[in-house]
C-alpha atoms as a PDB file:
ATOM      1  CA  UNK A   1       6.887   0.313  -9.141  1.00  0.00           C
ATOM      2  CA  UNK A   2       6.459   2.057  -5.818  1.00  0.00           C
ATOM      3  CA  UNK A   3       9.440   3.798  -3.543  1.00  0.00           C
ATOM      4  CA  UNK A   4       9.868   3.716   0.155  1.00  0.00           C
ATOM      5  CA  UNK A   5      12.165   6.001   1.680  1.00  0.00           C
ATOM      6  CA  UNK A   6      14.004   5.322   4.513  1.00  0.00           C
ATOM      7  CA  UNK A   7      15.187   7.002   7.694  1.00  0.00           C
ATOM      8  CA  UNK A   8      18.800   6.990   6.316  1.00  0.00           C
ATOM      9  CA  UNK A   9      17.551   8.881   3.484  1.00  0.00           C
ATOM     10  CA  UNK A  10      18.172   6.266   1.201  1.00  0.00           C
ATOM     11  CA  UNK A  11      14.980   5.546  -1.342  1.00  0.00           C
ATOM     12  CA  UNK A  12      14.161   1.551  -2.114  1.00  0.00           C
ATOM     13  CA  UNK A  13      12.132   0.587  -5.341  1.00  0.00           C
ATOM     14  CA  UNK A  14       9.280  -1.969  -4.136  1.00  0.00           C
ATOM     15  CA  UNK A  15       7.465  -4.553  -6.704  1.00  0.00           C
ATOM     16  CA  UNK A  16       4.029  -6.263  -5.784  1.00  0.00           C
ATOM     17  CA  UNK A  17       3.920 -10.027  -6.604  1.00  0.00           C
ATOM     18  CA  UNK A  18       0.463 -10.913  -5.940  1.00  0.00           C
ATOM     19  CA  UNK A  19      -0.604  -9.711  -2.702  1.00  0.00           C
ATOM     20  CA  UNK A  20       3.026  -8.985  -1.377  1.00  0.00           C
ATOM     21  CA  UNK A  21       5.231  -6.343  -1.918  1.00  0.00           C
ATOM     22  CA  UNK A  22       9.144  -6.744  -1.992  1.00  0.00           C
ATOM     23  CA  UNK A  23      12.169  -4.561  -1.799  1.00  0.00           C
ATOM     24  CA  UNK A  24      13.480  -4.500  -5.692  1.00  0.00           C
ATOM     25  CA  UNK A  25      17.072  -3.847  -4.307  1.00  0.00           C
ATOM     26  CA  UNK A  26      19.228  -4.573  -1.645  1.00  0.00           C
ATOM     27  CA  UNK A  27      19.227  -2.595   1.672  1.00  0.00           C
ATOM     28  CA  UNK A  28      22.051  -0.610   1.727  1.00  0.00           C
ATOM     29  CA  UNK A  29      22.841   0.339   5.146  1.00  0.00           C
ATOM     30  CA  UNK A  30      26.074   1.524   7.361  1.00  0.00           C
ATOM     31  CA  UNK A  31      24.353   1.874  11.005  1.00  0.00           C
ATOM     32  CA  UNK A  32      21.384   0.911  12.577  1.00  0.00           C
ATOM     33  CA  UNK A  33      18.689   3.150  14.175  1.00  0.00           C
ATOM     34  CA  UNK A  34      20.805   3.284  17.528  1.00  0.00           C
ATOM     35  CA  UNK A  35      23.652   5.353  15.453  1.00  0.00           C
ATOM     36  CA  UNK A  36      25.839   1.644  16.075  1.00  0.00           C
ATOM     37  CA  UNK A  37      28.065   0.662  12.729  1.00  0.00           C
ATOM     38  CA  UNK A  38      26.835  -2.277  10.519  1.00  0.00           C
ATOM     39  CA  UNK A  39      29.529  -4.711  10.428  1.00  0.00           C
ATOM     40  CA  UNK A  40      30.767  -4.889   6.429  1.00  0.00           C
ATOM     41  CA  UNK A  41      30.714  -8.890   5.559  1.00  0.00           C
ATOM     42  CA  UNK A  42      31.863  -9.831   2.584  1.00  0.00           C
ATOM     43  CA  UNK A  43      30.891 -13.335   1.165  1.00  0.00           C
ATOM     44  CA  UNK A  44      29.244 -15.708   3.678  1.00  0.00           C
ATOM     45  CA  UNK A  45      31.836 -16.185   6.428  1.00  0.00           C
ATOM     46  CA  UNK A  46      32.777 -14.145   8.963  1.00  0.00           C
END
């Protein structure tokens, strides 16, 4: 497995499946790259 690091210093474990690589994990986030908040939704309503 490979690692990709981040600009919020978080590090993400990637897998190749054929001739695609995917994220291992799920993004964990808490603002995007304008400094803005992520909104924290839990289950699939909001």
């Amino acid at each position: 497995m490979k690692n990709i690091n981040l600009t919020d210093g978080n590090s993400y474990q990637i897998v190749k499946i054929g001739s695609q690589q995917w994220m291992a994990e799920n993004l964990r986030v808490t603002h995007y790259l304008n400094g803005d908040p992520t909104p924290n939704v839990i289950g699939d309503r909001q």
